[in-house]
N, C-alpha and C. Protein backbone atom coordinates (compact mmCIF):
# COMPACT_ATOMS: atom_id res chain seq x y z
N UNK A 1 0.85 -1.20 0.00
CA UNK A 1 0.00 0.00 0.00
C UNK A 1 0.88 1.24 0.00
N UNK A 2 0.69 2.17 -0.92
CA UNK A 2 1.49 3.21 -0.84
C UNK A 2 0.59 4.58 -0.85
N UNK A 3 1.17 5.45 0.13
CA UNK A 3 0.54 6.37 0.96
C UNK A 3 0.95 8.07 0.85
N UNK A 4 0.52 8.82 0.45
CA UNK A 4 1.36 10.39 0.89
C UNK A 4 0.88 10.61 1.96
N UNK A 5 1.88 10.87 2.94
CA UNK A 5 1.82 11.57 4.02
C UNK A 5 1.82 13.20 4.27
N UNK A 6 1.06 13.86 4.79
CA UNK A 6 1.04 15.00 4.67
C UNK A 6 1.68 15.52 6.05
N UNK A 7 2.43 15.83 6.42
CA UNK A 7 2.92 16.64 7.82
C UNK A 7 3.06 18.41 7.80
N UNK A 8 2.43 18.73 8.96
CA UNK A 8 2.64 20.31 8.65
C UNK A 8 4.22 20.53 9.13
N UNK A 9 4.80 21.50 8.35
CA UNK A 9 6.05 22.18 8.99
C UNK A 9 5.81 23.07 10.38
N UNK A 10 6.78 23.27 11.13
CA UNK A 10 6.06 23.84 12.48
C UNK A 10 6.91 25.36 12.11
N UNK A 11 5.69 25.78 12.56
CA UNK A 11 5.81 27.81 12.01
C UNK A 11 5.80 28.03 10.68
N UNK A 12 5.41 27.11 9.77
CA UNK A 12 5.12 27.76 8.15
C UNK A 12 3.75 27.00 7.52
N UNK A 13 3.78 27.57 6.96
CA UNK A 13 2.65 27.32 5.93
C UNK A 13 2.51 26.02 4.97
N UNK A 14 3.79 25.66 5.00
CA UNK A 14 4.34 24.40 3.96
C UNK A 14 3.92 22.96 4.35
N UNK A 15 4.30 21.78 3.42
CA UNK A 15 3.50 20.96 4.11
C UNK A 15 4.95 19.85 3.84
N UNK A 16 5.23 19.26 4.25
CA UNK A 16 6.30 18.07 3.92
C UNK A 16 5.38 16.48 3.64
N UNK A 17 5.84 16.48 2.41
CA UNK A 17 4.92 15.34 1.88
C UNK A 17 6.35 14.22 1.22
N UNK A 18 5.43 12.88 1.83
CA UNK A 18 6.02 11.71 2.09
C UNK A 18 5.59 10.73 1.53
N UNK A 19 6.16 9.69 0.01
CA UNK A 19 5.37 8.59 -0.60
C UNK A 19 6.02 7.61 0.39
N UNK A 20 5.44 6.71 0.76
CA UNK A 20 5.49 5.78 1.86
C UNK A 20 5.34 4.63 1.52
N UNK A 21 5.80 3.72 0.77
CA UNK A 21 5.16 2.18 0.91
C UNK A 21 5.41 1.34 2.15
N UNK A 22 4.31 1.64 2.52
CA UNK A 22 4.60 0.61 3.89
C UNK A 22 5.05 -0.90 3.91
N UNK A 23 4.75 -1.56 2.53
CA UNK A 23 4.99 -3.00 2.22
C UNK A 23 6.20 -3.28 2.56
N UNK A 24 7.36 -1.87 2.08
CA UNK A 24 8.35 -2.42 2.24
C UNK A 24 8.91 -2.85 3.79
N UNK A 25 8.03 -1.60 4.70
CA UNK A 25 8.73 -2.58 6.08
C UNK A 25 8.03 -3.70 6.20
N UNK A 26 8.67 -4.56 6.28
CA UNK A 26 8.00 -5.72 6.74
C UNK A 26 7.93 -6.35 8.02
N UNK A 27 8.64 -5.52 9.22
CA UNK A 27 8.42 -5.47 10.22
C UNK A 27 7.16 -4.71 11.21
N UNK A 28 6.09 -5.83 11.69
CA UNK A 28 5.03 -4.65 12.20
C UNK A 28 5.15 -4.13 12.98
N UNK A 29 6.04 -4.29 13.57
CA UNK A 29 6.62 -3.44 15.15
C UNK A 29 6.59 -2.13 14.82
N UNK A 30 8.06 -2.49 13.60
CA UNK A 30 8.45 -0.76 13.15
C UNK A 30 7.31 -0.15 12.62
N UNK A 31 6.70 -0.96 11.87
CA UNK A 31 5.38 -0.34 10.46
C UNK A 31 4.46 0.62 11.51
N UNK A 32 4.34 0.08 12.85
CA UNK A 32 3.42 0.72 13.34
C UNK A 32 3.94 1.82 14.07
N UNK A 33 5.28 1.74 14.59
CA UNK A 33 6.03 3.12 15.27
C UNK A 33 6.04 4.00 13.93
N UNK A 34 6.35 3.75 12.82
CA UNK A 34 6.33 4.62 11.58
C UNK A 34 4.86 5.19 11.59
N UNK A 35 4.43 5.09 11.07
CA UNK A 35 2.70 5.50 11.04
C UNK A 35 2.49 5.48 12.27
N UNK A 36 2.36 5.52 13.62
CA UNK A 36 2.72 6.62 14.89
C UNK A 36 3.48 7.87 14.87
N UNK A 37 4.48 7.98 14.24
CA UNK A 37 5.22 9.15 14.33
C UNK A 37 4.74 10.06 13.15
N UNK A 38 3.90 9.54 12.27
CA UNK A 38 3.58 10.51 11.07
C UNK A 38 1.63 10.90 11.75
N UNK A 39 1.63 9.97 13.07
CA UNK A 39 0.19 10.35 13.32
C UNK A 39 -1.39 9.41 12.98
N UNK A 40 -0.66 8.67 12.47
CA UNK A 40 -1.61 7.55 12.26
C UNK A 40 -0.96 6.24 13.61
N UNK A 41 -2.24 5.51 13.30
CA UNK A 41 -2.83 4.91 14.53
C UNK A 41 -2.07 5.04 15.61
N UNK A 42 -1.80 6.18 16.70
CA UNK A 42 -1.51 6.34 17.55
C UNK A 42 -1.74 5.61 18.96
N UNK A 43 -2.79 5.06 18.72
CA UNK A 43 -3.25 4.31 20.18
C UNK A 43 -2.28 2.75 19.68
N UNK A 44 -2.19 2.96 18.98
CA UNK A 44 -1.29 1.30 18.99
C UNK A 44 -0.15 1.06 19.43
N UNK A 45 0.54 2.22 20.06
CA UNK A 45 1.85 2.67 20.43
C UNK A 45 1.77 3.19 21.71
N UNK A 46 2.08 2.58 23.19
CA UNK A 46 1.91 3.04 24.06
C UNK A 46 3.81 3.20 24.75
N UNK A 47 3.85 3.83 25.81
CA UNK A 47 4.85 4.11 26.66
C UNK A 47 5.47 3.25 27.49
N UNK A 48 5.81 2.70 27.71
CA UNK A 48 6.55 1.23 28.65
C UNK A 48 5.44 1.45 30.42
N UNK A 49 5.10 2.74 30.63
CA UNK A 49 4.14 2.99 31.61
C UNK A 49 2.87 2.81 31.28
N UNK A 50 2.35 2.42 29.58
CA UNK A 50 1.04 2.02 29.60
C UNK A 50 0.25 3.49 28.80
N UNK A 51 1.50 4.87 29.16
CA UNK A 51 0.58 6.09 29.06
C UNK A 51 0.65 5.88 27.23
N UNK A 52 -0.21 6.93 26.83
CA UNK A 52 -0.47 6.92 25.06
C UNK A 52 0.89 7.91 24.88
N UNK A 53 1.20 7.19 23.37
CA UNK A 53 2.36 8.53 23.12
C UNK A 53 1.82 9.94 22.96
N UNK A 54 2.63 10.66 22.11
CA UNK A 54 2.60 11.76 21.60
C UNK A 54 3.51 12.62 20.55
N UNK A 55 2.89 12.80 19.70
CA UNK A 55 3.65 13.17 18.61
C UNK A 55 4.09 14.80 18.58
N UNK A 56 3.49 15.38 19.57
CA UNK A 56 4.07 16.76 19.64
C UNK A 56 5.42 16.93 20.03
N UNK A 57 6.13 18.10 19.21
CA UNK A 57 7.19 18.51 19.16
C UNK A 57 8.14 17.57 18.41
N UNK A 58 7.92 16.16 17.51
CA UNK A 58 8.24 15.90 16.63
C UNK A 58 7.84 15.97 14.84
N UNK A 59 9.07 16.06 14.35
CA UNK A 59 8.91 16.13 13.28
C UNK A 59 9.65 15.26 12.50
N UNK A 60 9.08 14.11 11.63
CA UNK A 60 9.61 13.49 10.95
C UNK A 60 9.97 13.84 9.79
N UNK A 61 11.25 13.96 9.13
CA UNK A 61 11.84 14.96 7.81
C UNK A 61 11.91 13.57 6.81
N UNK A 62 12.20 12.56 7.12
CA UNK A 62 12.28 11.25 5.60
C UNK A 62 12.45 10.16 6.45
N UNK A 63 11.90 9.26 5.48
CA UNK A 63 12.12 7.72 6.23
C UNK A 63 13.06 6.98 4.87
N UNK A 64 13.70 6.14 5.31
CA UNK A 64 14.85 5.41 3.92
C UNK A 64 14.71 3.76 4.25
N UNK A 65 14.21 3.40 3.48
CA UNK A 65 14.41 1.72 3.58
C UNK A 65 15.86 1.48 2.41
N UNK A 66 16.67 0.77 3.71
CA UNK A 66 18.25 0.41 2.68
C UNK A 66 18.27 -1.18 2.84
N UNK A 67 18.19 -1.67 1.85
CA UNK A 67 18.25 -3.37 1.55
C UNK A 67 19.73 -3.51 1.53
N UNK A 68 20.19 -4.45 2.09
CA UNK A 68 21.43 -4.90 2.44
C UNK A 68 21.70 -6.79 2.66
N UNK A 69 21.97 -6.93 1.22
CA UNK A 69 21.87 -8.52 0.60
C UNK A 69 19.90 -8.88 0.96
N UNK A 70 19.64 -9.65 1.52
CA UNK A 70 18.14 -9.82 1.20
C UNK A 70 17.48 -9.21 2.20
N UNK A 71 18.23 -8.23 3.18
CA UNK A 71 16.96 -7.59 4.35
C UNK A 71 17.20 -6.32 4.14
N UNK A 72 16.17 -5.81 4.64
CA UNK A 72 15.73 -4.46 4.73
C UNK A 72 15.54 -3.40 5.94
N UNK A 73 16.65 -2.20 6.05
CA UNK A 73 16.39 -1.81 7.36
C UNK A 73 16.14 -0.36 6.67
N UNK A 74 15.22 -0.33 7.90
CA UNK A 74 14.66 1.49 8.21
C UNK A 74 15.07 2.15 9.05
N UNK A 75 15.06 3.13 8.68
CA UNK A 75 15.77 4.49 9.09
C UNK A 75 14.84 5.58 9.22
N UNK A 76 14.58 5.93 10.10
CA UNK A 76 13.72 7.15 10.35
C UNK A 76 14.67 8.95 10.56
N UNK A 77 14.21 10.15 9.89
CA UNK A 77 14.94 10.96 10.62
C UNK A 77 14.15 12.26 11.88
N UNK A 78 14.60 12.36 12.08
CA UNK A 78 13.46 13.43 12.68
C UNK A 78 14.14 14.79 13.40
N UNK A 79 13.39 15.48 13.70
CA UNK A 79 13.91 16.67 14.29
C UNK A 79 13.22 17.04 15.34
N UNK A 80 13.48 17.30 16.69
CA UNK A 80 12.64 18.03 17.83
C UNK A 80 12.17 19.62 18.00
N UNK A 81 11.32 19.65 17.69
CA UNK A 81 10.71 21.48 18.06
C UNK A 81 10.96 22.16 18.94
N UNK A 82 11.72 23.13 19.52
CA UNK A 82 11.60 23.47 21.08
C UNK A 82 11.54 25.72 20.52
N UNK A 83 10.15 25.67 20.98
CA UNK A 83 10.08 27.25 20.41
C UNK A 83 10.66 27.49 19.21
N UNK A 84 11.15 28.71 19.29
CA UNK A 84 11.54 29.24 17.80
C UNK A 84 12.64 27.93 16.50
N UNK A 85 13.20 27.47 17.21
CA UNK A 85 14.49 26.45 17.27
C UNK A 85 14.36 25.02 16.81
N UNK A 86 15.00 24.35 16.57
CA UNK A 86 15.05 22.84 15.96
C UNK A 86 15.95 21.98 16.52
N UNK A 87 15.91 21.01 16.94
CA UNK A 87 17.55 20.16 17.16
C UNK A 87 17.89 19.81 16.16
N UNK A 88 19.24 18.85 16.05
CA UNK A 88 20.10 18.72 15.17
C UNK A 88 18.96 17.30 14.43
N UNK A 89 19.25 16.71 13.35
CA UNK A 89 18.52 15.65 13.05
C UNK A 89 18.86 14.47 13.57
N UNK A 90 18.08 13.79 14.29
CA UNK A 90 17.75 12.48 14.65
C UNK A 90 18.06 11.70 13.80
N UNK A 91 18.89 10.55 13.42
CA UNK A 91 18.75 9.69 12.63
C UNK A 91 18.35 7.93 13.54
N UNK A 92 17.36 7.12 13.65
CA UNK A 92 17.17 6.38 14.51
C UNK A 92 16.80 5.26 12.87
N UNK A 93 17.89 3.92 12.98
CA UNK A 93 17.95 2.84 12.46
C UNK A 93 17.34 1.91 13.46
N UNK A 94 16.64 0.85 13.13
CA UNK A 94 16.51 -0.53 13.50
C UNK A 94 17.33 -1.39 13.36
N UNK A 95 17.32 -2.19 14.13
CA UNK A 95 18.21 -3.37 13.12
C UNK A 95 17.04 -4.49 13.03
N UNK A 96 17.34 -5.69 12.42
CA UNK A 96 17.04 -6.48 12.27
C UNK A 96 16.32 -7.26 13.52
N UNK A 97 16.70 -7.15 14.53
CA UNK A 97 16.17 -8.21 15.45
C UNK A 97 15.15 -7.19 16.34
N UNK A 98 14.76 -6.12 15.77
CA UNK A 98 14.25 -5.11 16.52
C UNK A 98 12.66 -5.38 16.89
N UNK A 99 12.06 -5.47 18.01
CA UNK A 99 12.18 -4.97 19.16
C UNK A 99 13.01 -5.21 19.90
N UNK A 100 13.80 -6.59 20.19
CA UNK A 100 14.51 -7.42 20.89
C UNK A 100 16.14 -6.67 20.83
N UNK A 101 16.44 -5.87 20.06
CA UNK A 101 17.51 -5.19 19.73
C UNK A 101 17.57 -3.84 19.79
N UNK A 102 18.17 -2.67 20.48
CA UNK A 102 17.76 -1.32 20.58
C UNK A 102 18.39 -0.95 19.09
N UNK A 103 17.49 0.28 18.28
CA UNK A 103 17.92 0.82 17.19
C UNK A 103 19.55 1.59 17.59
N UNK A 104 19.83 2.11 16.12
CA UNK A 104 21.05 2.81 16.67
C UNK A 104 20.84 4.22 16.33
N UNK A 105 21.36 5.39 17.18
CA UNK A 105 20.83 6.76 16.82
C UNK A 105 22.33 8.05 16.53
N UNK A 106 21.96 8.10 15.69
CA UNK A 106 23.04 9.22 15.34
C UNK A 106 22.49 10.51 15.56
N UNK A 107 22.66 11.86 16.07
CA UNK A 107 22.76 13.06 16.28
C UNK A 107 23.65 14.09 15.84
N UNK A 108 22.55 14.34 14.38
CA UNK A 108 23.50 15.08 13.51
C UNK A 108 24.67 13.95 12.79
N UNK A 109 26.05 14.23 12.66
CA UNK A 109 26.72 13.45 11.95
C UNK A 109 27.71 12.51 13.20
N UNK A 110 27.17 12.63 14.54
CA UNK A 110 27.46 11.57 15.64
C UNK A 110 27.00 10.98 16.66
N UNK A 111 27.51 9.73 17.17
CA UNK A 111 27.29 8.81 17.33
C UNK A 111 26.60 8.99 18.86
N UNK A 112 24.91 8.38 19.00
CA UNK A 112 24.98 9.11 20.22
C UNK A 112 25.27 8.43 21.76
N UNK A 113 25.88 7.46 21.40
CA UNK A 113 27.01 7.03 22.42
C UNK A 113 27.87 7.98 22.99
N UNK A 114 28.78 8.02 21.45
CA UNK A 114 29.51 9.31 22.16
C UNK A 114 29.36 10.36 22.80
N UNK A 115 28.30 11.01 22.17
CA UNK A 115 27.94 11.78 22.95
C UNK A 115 27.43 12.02 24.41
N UNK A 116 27.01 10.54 24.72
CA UNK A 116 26.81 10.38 26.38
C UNK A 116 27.84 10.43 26.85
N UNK A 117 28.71 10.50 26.18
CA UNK A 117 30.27 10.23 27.60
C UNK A 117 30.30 11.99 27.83
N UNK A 118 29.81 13.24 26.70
CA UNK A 118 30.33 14.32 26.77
C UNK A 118 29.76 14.97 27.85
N UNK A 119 28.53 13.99 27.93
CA UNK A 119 27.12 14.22 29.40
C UNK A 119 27.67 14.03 30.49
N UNK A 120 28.48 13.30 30.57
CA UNK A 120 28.82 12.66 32.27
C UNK A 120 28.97 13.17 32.98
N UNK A 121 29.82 14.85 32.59
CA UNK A 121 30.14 15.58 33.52
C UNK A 121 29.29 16.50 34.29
N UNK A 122 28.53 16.92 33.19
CA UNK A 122 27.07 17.34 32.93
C UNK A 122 26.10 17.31 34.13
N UNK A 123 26.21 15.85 33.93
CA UNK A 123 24.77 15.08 34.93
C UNK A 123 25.26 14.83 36.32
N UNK A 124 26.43 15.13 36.62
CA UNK A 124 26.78 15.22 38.07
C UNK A 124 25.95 16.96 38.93
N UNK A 125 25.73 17.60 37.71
CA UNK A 125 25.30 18.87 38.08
C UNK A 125 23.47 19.10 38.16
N UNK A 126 22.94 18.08 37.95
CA UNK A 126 21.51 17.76 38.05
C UNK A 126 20.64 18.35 38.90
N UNK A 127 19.77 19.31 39.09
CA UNK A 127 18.83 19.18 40.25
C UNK A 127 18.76 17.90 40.55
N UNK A 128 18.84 17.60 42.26
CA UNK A 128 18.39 15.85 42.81
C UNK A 128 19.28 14.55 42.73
N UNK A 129 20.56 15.28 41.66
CA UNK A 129 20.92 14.16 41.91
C UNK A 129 22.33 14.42 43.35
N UNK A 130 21.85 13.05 43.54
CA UNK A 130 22.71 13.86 45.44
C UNK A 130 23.77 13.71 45.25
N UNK A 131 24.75 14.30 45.73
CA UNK A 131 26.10 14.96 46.78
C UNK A 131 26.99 14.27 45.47
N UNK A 132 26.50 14.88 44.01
CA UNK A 132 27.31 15.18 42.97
C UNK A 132 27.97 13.72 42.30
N UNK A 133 27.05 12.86 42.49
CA UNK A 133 27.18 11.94 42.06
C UNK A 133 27.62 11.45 40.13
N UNK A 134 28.75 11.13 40.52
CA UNK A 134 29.41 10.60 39.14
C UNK A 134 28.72 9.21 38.24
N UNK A 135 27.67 9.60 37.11
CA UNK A 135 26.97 8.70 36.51
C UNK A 135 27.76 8.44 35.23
N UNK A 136 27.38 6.79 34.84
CA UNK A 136 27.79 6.52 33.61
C UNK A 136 26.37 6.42 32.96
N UNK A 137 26.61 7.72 31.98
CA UNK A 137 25.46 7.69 30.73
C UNK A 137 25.30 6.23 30.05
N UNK A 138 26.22 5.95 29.85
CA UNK A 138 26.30 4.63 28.81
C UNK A 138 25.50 3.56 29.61
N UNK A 139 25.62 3.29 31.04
CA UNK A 139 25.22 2.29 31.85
C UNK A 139 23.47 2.96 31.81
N UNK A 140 23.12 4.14 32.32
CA UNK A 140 21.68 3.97 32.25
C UNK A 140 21.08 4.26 31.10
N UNK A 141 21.56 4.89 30.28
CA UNK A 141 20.45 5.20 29.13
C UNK A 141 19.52 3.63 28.30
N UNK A 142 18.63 3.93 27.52
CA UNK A 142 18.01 2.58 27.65
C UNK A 142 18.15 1.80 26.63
N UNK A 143 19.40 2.89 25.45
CA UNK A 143 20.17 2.00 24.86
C UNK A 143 20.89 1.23 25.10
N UNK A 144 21.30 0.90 26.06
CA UNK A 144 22.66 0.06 26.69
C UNK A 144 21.32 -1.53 26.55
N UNK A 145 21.98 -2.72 26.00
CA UNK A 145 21.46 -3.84 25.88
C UNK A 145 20.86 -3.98 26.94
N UNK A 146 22.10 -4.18 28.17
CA UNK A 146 21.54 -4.66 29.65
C UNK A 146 19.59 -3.84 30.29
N UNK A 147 19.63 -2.80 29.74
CA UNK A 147 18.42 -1.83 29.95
C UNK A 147 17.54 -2.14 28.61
N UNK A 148 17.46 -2.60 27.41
CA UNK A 148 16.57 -2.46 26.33
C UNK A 148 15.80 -3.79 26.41
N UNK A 149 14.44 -3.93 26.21
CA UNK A 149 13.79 -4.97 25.76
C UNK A 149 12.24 -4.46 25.34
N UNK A 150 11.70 -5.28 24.49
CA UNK A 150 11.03 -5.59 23.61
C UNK A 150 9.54 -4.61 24.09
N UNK A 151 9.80 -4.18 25.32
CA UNK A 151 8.35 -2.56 25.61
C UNK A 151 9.09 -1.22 25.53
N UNK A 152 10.18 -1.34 25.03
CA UNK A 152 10.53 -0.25 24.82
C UNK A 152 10.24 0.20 23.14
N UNK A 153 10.36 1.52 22.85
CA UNK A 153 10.12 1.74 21.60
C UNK A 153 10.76 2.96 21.07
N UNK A 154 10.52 3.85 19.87
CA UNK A 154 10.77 4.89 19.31
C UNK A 154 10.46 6.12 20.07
N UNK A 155 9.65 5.93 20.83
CA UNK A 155 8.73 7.27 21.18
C UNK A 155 9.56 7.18 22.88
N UNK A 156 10.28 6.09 23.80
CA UNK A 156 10.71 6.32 24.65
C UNK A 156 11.91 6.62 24.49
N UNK A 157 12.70 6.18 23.20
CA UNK A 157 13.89 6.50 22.80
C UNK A 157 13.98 7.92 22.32
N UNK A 158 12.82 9.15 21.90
CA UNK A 158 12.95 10.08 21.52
C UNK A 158 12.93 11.17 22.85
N UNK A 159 11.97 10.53 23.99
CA UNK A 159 11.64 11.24 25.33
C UNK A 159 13.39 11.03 25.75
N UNK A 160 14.91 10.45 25.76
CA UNK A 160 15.72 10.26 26.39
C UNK A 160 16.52 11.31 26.05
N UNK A 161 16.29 11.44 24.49
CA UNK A 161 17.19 11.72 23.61
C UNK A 161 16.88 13.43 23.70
N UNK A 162 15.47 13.75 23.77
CA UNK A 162 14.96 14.91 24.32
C UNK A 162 15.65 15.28 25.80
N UNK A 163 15.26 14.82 26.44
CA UNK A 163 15.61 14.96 27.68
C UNK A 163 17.53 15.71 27.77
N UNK A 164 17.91 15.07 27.24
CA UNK A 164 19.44 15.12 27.10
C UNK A 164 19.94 15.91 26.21
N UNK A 165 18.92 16.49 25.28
CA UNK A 165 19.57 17.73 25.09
C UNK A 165 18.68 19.24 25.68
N UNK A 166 18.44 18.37 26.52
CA UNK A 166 17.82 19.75 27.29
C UNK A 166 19.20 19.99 28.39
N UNK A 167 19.54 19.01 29.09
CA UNK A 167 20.70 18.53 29.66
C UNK A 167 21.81 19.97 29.06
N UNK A 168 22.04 18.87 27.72
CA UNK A 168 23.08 19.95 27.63
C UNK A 168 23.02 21.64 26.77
N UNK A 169 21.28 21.99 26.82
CA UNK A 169 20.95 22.94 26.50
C UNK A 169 21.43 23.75 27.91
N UNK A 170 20.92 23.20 29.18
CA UNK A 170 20.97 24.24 30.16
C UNK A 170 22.08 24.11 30.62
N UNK A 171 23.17 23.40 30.21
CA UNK A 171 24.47 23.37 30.51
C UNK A 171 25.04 24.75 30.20
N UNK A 172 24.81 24.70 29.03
CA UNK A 172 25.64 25.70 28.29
C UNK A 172 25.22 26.90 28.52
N UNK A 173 23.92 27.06 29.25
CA UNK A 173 23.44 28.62 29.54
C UNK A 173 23.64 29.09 30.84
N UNK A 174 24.38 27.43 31.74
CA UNK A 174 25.15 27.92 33.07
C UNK A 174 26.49 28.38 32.89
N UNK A 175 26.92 27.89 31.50
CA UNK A 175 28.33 28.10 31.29
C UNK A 175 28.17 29.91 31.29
N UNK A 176 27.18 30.28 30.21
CA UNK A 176 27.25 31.75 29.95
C UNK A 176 26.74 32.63 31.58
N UNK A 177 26.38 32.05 32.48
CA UNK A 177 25.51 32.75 33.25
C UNK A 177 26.86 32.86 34.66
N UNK A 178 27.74 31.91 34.57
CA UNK A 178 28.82 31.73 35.07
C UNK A 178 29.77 32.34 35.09
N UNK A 179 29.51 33.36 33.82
CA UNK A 179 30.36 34.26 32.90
C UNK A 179 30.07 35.70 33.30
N UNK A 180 28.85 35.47 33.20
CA UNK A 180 28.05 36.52 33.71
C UNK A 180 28.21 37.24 35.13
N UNK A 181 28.44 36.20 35.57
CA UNK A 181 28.26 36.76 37.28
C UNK A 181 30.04 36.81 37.64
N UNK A 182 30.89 35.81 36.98
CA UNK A 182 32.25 36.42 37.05
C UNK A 182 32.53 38.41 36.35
N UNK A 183 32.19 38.27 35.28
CA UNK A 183 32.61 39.50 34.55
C UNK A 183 31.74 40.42 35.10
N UNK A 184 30.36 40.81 35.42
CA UNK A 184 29.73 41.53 35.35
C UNK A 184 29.31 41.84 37.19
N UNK A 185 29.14 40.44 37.67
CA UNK A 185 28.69 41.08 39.22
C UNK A 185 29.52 40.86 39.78
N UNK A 186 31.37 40.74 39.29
CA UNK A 186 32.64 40.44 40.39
C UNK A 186 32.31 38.95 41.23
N UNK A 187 31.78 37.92 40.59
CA UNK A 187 31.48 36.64 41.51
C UNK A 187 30.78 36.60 42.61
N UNK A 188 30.17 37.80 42.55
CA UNK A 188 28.67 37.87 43.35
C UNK A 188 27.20 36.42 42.83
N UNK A 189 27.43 35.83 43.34
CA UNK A 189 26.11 34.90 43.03
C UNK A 189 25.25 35.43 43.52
N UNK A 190 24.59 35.69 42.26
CA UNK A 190 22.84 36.28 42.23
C UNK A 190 22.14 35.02 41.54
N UNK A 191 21.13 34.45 42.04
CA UNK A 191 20.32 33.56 41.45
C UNK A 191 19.51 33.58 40.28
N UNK A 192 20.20 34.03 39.55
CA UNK A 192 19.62 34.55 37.71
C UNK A 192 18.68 33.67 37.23
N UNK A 193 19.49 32.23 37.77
CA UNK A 193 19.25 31.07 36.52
C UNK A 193 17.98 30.53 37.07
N UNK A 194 17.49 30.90 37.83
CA UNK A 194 15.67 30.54 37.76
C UNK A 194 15.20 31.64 36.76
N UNK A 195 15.09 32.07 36.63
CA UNK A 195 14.93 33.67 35.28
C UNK A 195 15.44 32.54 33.82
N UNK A 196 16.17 32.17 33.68
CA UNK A 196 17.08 31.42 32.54
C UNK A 196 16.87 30.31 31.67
N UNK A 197 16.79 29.26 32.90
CA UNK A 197 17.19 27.57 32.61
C UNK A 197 15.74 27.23 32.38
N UNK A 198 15.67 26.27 31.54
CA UNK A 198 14.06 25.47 32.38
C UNK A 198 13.71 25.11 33.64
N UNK A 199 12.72 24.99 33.79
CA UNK A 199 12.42 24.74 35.46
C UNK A 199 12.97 23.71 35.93
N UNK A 200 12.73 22.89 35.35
CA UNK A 200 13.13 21.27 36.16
C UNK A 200 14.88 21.20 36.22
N UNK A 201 15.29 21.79 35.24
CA UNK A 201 16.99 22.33 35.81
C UNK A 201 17.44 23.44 36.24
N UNK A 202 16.03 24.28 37.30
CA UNK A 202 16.67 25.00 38.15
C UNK A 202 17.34 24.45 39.29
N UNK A 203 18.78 25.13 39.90
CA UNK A 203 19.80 24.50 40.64
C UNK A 203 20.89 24.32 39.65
N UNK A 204 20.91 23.72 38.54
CA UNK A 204 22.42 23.22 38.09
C UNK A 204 23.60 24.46 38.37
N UNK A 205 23.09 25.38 37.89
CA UNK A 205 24.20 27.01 38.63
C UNK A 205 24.79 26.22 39.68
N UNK A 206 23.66 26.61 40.58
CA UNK A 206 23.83 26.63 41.91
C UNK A 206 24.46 25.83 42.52
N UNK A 207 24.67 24.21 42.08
CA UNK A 207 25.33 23.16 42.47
C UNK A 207 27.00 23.83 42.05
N UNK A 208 26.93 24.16 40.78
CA UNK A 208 28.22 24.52 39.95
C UNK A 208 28.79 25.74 41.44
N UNK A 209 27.81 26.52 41.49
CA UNK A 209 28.78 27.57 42.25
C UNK A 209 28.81 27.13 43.91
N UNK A 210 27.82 26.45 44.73
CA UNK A 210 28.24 26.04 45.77
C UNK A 210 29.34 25.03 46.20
N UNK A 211 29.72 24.44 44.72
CA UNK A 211 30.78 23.35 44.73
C UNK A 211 32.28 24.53 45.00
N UNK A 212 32.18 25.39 43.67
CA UNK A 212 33.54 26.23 43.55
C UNK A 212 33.63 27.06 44.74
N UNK A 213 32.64 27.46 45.21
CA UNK A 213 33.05 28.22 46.51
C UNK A 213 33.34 27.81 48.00
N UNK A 214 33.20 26.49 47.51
CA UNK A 214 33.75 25.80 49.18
C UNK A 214 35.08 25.16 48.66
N UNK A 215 35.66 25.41 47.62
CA UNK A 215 36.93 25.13 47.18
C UNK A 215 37.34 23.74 46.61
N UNK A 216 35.85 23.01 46.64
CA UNK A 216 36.01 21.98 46.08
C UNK A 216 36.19 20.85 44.68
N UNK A 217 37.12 20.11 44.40
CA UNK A 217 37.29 19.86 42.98
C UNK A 217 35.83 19.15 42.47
N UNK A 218 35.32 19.74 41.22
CA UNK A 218 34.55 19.64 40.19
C UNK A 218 34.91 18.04 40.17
């Protein structure tokens, strides 16, 4: 069955249109996370908690079926919405043994493995997480084998992947705010970054500067 998909662009007028043969996945797992993420049958796709997904603040830009000797893997790309702004593109592959196998996800033109190690330092600076605790990204995220099985899906793999660059969105606006209060208020800590950060990472400053001012190593 082959399908145009119509998706609106977010903030324009335009429409991103998609010929789709679904025949070719021949996986129904994926067939149905695919047509979930474009908005069709959504209730067939639930959350490892049971809750319904949600397709807001994604945007799917192309899907690629690449045959490789007699199988066929899909590739989804996508992009996250956040206000005016876009993230980098999502690229999320299946493999073959998938559900039973976590896809693999590239971010932008890398690997997003790697990129959890660039987190580590990151996530010691967490609202909640206590007395600065040193995490291995690689060990919890729910790509790691030991953590993936067969109720997990696309839509919990996009909530992680979200999550983490919010991570290192508000990283980088403690870096500037850090800057801020060195150059501008003489290392006066003023509590800006509730004004700043998102809510749920208000504190990361604050961990950052109650650490440096009791003289202690980062």
């Amino acid at each position: 069955m082959k399908m145009k998909i119509m998706k609106v662009l977010f903030k324009t007028n335009k429409h991103l249109e998609m010929d789709i043969d679904y025949d070719v996945i021949t996986n129904k797992r994926i067939k149905n996370e695919v047509r979930a993420l474009l908005g069709e049958g959504v209730s067939r796709v639930k959350l490892t908690n049971g809750d319904p997904v949600s397709t807001d603040g994604i945007l799917m830009t192309n899907i690629v079926v690449e045959q490789t000797g007699t199988n066929f893997l899909t590739s989804v790309y996508l992009r996250f919405l956040d206000g005016e702004k876009t993230s980098k593109e999502v690229k999320i592959t299946y493999p073959l043994g998938y559900p039973f196998k976590p896809p693999k996800v590239l971010v932008g033109d890398e690997n997003y493995f790697t990129l959890l190690t660039d987190l580590e330092s990151m996530w010691r600076f967490i609202p909640g997480n206590k007395k600065h605790k040193k995490i291995c990204p690689h060990c919890t995220t729910i790509m790691c084998r030991g953590n993936w099985g067969p109720c997990m899906n696309t839509f919990v793999v996009c909530n992680e992947i979200r999550y983490n660059i919010l991570i290192v969105r508000n990283a980088l606006k403690s870096v500037l705010l850090n800057t801020i209060i060195n150059t501008l208020l003489n290392g006066i800590y003023v509590p800006i970054e509730s004004f700043l950060l998102d809510k749920e990472f208000v504190g990361m400053n604050s961990c950052y500067w109650s650490t440096v001012a009791t003289g202690k190593t980062l």
